[in-house]
N, C-alpha and C. Protein backbone atom coordinates (compact mmCIF):
# COMPACT_ATOMS: atom_id res chain seq x y z
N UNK A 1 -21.67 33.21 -17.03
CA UNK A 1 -20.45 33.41 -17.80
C UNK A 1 -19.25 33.13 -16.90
N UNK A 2 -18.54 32.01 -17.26
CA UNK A 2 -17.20 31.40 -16.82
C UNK A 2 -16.43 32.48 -16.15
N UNK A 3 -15.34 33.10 -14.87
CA UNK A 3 -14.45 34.09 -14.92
C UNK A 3 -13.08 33.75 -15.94
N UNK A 4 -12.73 34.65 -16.29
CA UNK A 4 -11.18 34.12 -17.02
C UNK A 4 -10.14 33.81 -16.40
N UNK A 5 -10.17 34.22 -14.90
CA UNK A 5 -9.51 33.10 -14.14
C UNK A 5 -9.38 31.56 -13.47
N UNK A 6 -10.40 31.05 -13.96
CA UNK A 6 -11.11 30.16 -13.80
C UNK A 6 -11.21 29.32 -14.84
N UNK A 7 -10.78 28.07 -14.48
CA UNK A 7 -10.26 26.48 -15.61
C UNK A 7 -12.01 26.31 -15.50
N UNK A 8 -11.84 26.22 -16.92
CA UNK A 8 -13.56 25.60 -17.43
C UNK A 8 -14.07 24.14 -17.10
N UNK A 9 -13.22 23.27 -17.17
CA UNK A 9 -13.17 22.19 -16.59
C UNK A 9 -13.24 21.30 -15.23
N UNK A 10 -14.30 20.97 -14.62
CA UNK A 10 -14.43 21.50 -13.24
C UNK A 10 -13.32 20.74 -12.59
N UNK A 11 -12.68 19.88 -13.04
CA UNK A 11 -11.38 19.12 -12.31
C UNK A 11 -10.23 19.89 -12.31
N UNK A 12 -10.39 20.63 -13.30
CA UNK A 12 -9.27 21.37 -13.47
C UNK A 12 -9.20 22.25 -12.43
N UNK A 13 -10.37 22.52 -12.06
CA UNK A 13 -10.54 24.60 -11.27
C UNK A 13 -10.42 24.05 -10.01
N UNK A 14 -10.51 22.29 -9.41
CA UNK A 14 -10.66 21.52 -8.16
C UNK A 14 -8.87 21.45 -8.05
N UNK A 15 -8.06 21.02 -8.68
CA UNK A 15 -6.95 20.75 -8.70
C UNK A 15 -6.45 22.65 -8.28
N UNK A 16 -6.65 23.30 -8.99
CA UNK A 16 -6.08 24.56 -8.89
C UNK A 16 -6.34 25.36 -8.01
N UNK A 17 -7.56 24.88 -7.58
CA UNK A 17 -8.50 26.16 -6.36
C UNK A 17 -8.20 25.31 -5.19
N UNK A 18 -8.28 24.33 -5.14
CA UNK A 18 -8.77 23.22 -3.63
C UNK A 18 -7.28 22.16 -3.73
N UNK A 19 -6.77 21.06 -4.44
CA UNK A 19 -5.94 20.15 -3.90
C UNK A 19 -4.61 20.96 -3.97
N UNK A 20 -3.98 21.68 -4.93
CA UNK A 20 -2.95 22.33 -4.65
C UNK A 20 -2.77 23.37 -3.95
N UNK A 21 -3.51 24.38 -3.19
CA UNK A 21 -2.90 25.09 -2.14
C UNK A 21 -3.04 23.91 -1.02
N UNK A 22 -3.80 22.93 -0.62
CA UNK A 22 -4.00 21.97 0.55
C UNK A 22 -3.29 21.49 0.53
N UNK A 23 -2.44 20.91 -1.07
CA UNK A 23 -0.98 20.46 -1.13
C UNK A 23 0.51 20.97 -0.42
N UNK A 24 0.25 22.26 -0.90
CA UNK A 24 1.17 23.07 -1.10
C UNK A 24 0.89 23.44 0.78
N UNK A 25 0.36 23.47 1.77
CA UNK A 25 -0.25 24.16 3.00
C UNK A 25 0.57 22.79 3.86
N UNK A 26 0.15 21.66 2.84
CA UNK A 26 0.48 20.55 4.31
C UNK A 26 2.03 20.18 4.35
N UNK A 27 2.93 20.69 2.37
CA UNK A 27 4.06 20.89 2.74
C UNK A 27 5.11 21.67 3.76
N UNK A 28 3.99 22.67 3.36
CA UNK A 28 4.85 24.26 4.26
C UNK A 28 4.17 24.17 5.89
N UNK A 29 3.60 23.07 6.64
CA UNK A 29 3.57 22.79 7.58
C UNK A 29 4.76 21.68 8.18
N UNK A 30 5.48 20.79 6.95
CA UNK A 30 6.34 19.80 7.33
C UNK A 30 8.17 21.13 6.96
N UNK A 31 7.51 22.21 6.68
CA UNK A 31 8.75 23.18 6.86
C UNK A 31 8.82 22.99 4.74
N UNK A 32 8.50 22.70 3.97
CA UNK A 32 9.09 22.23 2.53
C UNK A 32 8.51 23.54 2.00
N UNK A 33 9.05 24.57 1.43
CA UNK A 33 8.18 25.39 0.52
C UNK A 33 8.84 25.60 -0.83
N UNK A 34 8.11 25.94 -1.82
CA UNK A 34 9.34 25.88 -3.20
C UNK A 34 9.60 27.37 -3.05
N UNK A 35 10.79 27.46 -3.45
CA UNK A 35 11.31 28.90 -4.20
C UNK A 35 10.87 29.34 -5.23
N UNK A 36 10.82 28.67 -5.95
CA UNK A 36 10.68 29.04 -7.90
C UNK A 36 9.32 28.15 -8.06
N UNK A 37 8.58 28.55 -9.21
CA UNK A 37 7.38 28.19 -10.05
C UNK A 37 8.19 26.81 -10.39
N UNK A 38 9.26 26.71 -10.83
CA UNK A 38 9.96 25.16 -10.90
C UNK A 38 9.89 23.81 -10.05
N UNK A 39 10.18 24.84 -8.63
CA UNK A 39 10.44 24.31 -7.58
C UNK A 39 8.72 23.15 -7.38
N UNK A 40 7.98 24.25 -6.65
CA UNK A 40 6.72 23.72 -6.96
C UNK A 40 6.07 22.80 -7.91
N UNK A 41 6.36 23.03 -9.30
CA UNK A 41 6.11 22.47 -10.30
C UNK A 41 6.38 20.74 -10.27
N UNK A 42 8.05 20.40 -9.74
CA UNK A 42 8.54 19.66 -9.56
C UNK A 42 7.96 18.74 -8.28
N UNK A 43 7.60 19.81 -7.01
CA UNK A 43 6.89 19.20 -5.68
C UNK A 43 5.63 18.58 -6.30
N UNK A 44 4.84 19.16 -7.32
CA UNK A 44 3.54 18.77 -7.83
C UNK A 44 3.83 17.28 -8.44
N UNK A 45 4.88 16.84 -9.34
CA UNK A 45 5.48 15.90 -9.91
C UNK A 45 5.68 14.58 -8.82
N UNK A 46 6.55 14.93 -7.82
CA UNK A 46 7.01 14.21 -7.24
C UNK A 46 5.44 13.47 -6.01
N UNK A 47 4.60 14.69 -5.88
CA UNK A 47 3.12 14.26 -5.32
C UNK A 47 2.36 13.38 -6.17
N UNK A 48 2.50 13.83 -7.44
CA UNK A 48 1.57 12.70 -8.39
C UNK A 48 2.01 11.90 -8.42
N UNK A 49 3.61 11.16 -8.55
CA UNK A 49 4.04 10.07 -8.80
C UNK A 49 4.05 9.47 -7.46
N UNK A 50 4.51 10.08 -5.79
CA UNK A 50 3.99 9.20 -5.09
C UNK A 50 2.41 8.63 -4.84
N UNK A 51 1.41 9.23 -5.08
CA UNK A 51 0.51 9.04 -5.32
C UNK A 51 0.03 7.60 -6.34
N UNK A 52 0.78 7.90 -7.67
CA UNK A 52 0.46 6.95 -8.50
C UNK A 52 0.65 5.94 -7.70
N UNK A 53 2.26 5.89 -7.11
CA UNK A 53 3.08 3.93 -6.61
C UNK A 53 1.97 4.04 -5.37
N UNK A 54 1.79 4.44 -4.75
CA UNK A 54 0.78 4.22 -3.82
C UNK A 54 -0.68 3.21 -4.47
N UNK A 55 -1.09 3.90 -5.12
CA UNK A 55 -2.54 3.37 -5.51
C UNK A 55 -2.08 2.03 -6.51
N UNK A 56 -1.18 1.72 -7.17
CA UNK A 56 -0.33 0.87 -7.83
C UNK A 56 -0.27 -0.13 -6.32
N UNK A 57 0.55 0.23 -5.68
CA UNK A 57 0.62 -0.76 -4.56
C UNK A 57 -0.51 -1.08 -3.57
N UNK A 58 -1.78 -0.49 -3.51
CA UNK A 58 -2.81 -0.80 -2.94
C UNK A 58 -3.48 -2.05 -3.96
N UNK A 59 -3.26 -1.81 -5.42
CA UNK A 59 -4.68 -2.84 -6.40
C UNK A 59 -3.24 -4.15 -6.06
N UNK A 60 -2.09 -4.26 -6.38
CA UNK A 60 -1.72 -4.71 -5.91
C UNK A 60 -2.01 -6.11 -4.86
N UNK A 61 -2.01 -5.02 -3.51
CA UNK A 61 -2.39 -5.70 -2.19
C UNK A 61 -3.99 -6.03 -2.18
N UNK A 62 -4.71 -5.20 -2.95
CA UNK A 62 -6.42 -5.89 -3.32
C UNK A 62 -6.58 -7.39 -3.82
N UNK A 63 -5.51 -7.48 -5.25
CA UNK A 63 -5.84 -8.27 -6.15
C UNK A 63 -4.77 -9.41 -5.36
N UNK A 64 -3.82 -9.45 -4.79
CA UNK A 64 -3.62 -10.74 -4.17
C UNK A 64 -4.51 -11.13 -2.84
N UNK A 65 -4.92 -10.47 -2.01
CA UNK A 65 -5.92 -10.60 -1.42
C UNK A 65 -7.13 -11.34 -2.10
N UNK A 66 -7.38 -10.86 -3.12
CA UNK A 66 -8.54 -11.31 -3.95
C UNK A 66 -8.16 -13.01 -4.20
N UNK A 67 -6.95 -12.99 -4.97
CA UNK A 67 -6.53 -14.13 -5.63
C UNK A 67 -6.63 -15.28 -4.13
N UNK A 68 -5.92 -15.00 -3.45
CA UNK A 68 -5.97 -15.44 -2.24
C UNK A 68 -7.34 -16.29 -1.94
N UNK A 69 -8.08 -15.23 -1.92
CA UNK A 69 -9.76 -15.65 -1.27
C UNK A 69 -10.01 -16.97 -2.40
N UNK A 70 -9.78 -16.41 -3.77
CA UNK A 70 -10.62 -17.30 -4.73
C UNK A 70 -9.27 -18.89 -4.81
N UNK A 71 -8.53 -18.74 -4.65
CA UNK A 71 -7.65 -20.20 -4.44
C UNK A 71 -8.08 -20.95 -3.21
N UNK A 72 -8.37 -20.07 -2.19
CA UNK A 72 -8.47 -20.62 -1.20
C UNK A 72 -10.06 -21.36 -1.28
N UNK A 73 -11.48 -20.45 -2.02
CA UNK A 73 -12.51 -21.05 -2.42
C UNK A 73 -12.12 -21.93 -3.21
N UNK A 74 -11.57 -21.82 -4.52
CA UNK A 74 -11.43 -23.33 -5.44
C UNK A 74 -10.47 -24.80 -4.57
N UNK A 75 -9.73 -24.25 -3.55
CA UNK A 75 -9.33 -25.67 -3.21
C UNK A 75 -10.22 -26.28 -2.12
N UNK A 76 -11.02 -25.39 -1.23
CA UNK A 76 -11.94 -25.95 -0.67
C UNK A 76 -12.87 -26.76 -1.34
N UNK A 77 -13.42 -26.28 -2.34
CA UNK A 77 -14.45 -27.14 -2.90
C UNK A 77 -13.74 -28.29 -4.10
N UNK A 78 -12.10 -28.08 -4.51
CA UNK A 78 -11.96 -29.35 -5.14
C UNK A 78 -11.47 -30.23 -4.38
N UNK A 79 -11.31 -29.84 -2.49
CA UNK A 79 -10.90 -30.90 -1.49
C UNK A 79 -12.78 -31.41 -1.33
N UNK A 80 -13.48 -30.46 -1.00
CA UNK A 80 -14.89 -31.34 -0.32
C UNK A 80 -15.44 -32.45 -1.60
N UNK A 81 -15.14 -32.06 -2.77
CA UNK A 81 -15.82 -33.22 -4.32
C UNK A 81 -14.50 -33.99 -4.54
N UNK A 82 -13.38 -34.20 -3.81
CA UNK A 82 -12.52 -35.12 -4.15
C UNK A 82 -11.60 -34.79 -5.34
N UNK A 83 -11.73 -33.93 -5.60
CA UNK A 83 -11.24 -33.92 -7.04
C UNK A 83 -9.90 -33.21 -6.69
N UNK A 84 -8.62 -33.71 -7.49
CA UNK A 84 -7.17 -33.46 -7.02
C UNK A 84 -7.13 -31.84 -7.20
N UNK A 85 -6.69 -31.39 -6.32
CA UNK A 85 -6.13 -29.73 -6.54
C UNK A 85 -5.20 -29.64 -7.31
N UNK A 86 -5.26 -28.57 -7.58
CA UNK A 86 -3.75 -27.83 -9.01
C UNK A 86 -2.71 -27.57 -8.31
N UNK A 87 -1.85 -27.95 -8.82
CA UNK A 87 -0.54 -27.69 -8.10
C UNK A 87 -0.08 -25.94 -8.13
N UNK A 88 0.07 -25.59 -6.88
CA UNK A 88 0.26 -24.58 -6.62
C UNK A 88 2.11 -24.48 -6.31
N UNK A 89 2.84 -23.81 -6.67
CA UNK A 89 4.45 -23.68 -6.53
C UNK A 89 4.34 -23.24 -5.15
N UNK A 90 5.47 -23.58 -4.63
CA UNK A 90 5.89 -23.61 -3.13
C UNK A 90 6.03 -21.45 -3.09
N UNK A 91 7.04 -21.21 -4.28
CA UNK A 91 7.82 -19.70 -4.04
C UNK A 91 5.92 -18.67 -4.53
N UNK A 92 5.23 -19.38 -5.20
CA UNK A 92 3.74 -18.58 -5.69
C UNK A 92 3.28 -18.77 -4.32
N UNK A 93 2.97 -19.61 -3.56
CA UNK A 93 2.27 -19.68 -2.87
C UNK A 93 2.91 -18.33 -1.63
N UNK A 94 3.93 -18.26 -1.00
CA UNK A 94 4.62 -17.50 -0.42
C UNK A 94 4.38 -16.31 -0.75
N UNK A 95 4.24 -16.36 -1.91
CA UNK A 95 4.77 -14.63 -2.49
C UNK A 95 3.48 -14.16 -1.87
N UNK A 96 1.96 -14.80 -2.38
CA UNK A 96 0.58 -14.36 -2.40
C UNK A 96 0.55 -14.16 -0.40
N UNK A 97 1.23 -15.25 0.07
CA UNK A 97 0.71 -15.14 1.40
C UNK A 97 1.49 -13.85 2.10
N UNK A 98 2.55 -13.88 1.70
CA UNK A 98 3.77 -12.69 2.38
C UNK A 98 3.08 -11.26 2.00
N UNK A 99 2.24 -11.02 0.80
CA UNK A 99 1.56 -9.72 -0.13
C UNK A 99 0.39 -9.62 1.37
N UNK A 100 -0.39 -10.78 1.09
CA UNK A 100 -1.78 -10.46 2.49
C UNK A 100 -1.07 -10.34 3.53
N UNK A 101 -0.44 -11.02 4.52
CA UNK A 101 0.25 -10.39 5.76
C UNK A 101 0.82 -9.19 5.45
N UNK A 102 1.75 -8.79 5.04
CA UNK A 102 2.39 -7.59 5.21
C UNK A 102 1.93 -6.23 5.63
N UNK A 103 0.23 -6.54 5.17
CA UNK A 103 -0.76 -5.32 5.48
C UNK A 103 -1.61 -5.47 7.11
N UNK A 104 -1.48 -6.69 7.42
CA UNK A 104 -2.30 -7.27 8.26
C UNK A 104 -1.40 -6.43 9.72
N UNK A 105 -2.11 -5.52 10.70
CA UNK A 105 -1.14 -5.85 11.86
C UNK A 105 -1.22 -6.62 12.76
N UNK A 106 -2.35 -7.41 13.02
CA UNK A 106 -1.91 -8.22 13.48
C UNK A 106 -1.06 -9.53 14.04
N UNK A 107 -0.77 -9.70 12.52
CA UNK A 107 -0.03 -10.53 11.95
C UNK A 107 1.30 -10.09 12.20
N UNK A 108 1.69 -9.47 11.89
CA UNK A 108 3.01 -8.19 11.89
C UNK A 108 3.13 -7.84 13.41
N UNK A 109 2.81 -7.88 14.43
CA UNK A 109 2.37 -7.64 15.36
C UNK A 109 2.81 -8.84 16.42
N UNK A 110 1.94 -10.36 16.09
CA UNK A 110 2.65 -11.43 16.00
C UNK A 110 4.04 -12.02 16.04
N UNK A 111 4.38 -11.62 14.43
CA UNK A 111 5.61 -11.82 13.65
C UNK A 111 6.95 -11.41 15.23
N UNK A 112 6.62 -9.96 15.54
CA UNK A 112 7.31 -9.03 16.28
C UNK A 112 7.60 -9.85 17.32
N UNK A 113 6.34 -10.17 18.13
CA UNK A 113 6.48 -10.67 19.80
C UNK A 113 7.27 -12.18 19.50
N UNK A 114 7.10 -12.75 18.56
CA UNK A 114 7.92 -14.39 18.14
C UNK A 114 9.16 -13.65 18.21
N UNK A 115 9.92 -13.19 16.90
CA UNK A 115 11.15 -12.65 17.20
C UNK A 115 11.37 -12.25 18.94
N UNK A 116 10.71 -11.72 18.87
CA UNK A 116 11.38 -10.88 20.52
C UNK A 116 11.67 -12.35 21.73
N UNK A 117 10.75 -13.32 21.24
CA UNK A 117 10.67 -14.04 22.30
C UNK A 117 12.05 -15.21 21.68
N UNK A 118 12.24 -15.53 20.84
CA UNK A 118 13.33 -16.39 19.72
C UNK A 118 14.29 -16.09 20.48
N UNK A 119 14.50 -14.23 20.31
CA UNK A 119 15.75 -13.64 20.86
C UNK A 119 16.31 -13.68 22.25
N UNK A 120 15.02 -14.08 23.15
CA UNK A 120 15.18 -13.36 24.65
C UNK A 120 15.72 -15.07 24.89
N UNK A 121 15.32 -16.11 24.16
CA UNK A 121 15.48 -17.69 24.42
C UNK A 121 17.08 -17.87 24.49
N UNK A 122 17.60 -17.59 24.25
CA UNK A 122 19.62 -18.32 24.06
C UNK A 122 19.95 -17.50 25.41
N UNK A 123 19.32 -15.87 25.60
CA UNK A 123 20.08 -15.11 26.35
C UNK A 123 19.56 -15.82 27.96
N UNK A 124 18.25 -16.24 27.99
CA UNK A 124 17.35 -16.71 29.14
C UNK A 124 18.04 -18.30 29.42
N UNK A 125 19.00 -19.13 28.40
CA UNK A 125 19.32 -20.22 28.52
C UNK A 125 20.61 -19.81 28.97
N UNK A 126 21.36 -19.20 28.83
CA UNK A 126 22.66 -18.80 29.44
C UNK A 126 22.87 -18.13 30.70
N UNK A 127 21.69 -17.83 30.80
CA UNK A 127 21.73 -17.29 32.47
C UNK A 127 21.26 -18.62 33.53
N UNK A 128 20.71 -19.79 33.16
CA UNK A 128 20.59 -21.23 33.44
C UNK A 128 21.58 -21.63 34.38
């Protein structure tokens, strides 16, 4: 027999027993605690919705990744059978490649030491 404190629903009694005090524990370690049942209520809000753009911006970064792989398979094999490739737009093509780097650090990482070295070039020519 169920307690009556206790959500019948086992996601429910997981959310209430287990992710929101762990919620609520790792705020009040960054100093954030609510005042009011509002307060909280609202911290709960503002956790789900960063949460949502998060996982929104991961399928995101999956599915151009994905797209990526499979353009990059279809033009390989309509370069090895000869057959003309599809025209791909200059600003599509960018967008897909700028989506996969941005996650990459290496790449990003890269990106960094070029700048640094771009920059150090005019100041290293003036001391000449």
């Amino acid at each position: 027999m169920p307690n009556e404190n206790q959500p019948q629903d086992p996601q429910q009694h997981l959310a209430v027993s287990v992710a929101q005090p762990a919620f609520f524990h790792k705020l009040a370690s960054h100093g954030f605690t609510p005042s009011t049942n509002e307060e909280a209520q609202a911290m709960l809000e503002i956790g789900v919705t960063l949460l949502n753009q998060h996982s929104q911006n991961q399928a995101k970064v999956a599915q151009a990744k994905s797209s990526m792989v499979l353009r990059a398979h279809q033009g390989l094999q309509e370069h090895l059978s000869g057959a003309p490739a599809k025209d791909v737009s200059d600003a599509e093509a960018v967008k897909l490649a700028s989506m996969f780097m941005q996650h990459d650090a290496t790449i990003i990482n890269s990106a960094l030491a070029t700048q640094r070295a771009l920059i150090a070039q005019p100041a290293a020519a003036g001391q000449a």
